[in-house]
Protein backbone atom coordinates (compact mmCIF):
# COMPACT_ATOMS: atom_id res chain seq x y z
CA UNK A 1 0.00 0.00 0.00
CA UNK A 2 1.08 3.80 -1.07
CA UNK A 3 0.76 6.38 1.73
CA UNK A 4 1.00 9.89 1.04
CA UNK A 5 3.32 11.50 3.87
CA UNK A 6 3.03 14.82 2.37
CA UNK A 7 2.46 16.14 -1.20
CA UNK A 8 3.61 13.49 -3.37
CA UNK A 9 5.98 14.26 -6.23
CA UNK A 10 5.24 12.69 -9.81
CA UNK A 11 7.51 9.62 -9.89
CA UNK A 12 10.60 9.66 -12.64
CA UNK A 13 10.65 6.84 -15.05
CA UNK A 14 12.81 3.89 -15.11
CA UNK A 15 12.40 0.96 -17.44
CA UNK A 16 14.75 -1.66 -18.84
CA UNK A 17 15.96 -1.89 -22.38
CA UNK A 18 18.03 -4.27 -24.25
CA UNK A 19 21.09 -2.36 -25.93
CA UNK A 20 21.81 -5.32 -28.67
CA UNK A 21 25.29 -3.63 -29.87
CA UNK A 22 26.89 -5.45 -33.24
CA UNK A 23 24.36 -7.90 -32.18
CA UNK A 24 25.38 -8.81 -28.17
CA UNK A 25 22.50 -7.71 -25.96
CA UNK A 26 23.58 -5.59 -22.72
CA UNK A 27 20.12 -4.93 -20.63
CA UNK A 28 20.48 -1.16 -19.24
CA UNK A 29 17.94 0.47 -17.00
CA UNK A 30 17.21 3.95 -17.89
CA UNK A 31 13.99 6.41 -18.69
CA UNK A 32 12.62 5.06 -21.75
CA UNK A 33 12.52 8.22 -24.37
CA UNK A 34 15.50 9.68 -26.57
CA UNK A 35 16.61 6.01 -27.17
CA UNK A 36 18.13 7.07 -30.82
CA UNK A 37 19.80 9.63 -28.93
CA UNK A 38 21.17 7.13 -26.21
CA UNK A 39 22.58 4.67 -27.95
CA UNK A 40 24.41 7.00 -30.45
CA UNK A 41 26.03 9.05 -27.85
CA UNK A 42 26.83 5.71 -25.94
CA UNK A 43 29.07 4.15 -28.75
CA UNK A 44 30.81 7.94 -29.24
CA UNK A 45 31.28 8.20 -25.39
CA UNK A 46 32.59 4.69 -25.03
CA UNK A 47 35.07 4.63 -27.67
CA UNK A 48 33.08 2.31 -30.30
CA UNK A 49 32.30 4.66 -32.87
CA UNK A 50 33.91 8.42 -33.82
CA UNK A 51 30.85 9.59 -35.81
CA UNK A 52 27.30 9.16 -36.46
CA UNK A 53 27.48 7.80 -40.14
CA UNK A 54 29.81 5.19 -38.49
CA UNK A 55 26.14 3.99 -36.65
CA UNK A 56 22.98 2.04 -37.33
CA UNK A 57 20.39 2.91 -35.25
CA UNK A 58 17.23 0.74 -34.86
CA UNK A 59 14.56 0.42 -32.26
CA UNK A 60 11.29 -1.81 -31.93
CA UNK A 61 10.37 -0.96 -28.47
CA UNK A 62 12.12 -2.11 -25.53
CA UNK A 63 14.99 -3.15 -27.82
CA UNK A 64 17.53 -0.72 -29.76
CA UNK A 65 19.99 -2.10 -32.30
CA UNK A 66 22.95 -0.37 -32.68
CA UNK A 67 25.43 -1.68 -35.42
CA UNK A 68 28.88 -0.23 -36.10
CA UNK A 69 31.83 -1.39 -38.36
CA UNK A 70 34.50 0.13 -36.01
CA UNK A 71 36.87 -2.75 -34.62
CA UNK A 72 36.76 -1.05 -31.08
CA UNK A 73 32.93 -2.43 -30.83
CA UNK A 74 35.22 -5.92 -30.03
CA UNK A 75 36.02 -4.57 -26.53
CA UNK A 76 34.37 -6.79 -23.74
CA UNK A 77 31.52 -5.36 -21.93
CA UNK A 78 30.91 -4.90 -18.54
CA UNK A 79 28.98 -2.96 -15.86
CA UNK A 80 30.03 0.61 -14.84
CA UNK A 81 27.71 3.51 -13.45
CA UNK A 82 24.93 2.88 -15.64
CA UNK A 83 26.46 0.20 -18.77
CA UNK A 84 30.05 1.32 -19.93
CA UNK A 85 33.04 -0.90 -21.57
CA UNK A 86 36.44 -1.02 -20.69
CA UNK A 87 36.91 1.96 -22.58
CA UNK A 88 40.50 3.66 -22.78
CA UNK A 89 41.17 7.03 -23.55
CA UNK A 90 45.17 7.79 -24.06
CA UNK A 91 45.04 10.80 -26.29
CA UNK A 92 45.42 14.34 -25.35
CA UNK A 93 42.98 17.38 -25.33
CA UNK A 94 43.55 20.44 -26.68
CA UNK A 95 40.55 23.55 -25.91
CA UNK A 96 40.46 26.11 -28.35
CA UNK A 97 37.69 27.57 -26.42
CA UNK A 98 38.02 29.67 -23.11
CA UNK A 99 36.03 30.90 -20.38
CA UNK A 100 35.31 32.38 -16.85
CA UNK A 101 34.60 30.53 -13.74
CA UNK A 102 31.73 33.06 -13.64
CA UNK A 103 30.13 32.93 -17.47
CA UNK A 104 30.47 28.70 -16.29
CA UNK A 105 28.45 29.09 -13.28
CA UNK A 106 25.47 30.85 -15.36
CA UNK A 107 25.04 27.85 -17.65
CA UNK A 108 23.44 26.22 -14.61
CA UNK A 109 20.90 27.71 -14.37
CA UNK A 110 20.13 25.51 -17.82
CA UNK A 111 20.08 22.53 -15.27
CA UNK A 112 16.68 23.97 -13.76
CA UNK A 113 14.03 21.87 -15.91
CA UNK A 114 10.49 21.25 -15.38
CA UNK A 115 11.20 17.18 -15.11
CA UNK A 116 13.32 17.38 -12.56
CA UNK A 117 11.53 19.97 -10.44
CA UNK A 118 8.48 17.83 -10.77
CA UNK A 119 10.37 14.74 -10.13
CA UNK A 120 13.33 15.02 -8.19
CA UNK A 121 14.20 12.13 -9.74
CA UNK A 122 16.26 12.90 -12.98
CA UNK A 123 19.84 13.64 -13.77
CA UNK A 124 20.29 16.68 -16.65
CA UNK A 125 22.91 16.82 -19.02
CA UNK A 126 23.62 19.98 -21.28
CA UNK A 127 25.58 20.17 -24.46
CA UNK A 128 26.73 23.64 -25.27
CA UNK A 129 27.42 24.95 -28.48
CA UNK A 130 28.06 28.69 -29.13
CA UNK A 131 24.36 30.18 -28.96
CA UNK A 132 22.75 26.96 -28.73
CA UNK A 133 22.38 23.87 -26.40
CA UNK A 134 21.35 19.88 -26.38
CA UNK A 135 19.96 19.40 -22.88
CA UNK A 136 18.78 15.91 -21.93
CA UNK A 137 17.45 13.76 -18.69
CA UNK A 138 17.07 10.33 -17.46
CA UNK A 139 17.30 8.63 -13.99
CA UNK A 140 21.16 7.55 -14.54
CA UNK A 141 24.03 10.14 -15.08
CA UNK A 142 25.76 8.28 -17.79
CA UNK A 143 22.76 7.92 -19.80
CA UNK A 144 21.76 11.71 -19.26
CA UNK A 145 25.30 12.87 -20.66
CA UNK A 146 24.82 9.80 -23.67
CA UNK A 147 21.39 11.16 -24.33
CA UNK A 148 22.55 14.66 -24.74
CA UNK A 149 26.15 14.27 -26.86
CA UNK A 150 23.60 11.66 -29.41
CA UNK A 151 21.28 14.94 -29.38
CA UNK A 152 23.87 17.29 -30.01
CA UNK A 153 25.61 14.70 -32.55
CA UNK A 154 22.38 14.28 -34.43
CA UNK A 155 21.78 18.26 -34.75
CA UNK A 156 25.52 18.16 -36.24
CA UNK A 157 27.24 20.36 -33.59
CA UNK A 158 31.06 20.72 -33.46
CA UNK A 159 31.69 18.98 -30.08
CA UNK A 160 35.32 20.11 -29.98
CA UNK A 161 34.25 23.77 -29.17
CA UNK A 162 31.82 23.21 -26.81
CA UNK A 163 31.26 21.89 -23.21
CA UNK A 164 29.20 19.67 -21.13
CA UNK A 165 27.16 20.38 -17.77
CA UNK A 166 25.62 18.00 -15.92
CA UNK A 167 23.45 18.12 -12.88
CA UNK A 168 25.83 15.07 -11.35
CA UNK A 169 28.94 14.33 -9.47
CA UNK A 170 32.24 14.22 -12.15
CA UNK A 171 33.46 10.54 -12.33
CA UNK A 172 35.95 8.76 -14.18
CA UNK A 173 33.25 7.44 -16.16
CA UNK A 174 31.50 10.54 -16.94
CA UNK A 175 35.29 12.38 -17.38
CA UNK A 176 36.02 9.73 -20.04
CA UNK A 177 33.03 9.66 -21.83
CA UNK A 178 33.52 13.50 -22.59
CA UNK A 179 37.49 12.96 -23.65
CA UNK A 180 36.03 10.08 -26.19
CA UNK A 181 33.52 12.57 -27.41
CA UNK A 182 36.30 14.75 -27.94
CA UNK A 183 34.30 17.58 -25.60
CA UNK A 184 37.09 19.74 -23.90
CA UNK A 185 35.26 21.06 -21.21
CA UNK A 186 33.04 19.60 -18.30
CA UNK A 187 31.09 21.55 -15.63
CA UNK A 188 29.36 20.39 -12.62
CA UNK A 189 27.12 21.90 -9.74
CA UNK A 190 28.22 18.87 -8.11
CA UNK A 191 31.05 17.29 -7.05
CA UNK A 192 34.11 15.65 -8.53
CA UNK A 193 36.06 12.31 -7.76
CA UNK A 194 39.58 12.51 -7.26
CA UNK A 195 39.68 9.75 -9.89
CA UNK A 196 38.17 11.95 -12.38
CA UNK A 197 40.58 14.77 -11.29
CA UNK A 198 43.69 12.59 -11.93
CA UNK A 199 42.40 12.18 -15.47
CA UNK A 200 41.90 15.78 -15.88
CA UNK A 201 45.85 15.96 -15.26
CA UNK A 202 46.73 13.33 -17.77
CA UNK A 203 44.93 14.27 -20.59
CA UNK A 204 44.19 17.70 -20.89
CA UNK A 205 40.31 17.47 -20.07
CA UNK A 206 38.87 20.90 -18.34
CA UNK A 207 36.70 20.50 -15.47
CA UNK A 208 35.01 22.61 -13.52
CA UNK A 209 33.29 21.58 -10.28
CA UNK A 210 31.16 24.19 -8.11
CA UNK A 211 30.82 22.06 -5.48
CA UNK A 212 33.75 21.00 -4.66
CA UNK A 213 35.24 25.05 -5.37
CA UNK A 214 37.99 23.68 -8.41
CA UNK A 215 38.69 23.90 -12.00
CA UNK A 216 40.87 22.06 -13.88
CA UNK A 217 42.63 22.72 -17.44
CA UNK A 218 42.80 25.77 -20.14
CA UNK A 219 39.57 25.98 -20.64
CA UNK A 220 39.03 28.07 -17.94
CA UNK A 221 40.35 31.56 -17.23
């Protein structure tokens, strides 16, 4: 039985989908809507694909069938945050693009969305492009940030000069999906792991986290 112990919230969705990638199914528990979106910024994030035309993209409900030529699909699979794979990232990152701690810390307010105030229950994730932005949700951080860099892959922006902000804590996870995106920059309300940090060192990635009271890299001014 449901009691109401004050005024109830509307409850954020959560449902499981199979991910069947080159044609191995991975199950992955997320909010069921932007699933094009999600699985095309999963196999950029993860290292699997570099582009969009690289991807096939098909989905019959519940199941979404991403195919890919790229050898790096190969990589063995396993559980991480949301789904991940044992995804490397050894390169370097260069920003071309530059900013103030304080122009950063107005791009939250993008993070205030209707879904989440009614919910309480999603993650956001915001791809920012010049004038315009890719803002996406979903119960699980990873898939938030997938959702958006498929949206902003899909709507053809130039990922190298812009940034990502998410509503969640800065992981290794979520650091290296951005590097394999090839996005420069990363801001956060929340906080960030030291794990993430010592990534941030080794490859050139810019982070900013307002919660913790650091930024990392030459992104930021």
């Amino acid at each position: 039985m449901i009691r109401k112990i004050g005024e109830p919230l509307e409850i954020a969705k959560e449902k499981e989908i199979m991910l069947l990638i080159n044609g191995r199914p991975h199950y992955l528990m997320c909010t069921p809507n932007m699933l094009k979106e999600l699985a095309i910024g999963f196999a950029v994030s993860e290292g699997i694909a570099k582009k969009v035309e690289d991807l096939k993209v098909e989905i019959d409900e519940d199941i979404v069938v991403l195919d890919t030529n790229s050898k790096s699909a190969e990589i063995k699979y396993h559980t991480s945050g949301c789904i991940g794979v044992r995804s490397r990232f050894e390169g370097k990152i260069e920003s071309k693009i530059r900013f103030k701690v304080d122009e950063l810390r107005s791009y939250l307010n993008l993070l205030e969305v209707e879904e989440y105030k009614k919910t309480r229950g999603y993650h956001i994730a915001i791809v920012v492009e010049k004038n315009r932005f890719f803002r996406a949700h979903d119960v699980g951080r990873h898939n938030a940030v997938d959702k958006a860099i498929g949206l902003a892959l899909l709507n053809k922006a130039n990922l190298q000069e812009s940034f990502l902000v998410v509503s969640g804590r800065i992981s290794l996870g979520i650091a290296m999906k951005c590097a394999n995106a090839g996005i420069p920059l990363i801001v956060s309300k929340a906080a960030i792991f030291d794990s993430a940090i010592d990534f941030c060192e080794r490859t050139g990635l810019s982070a900013v986290s307002f919660a913790t009271n650091i930024a990392i890299g030459n992104a930021v001014e």
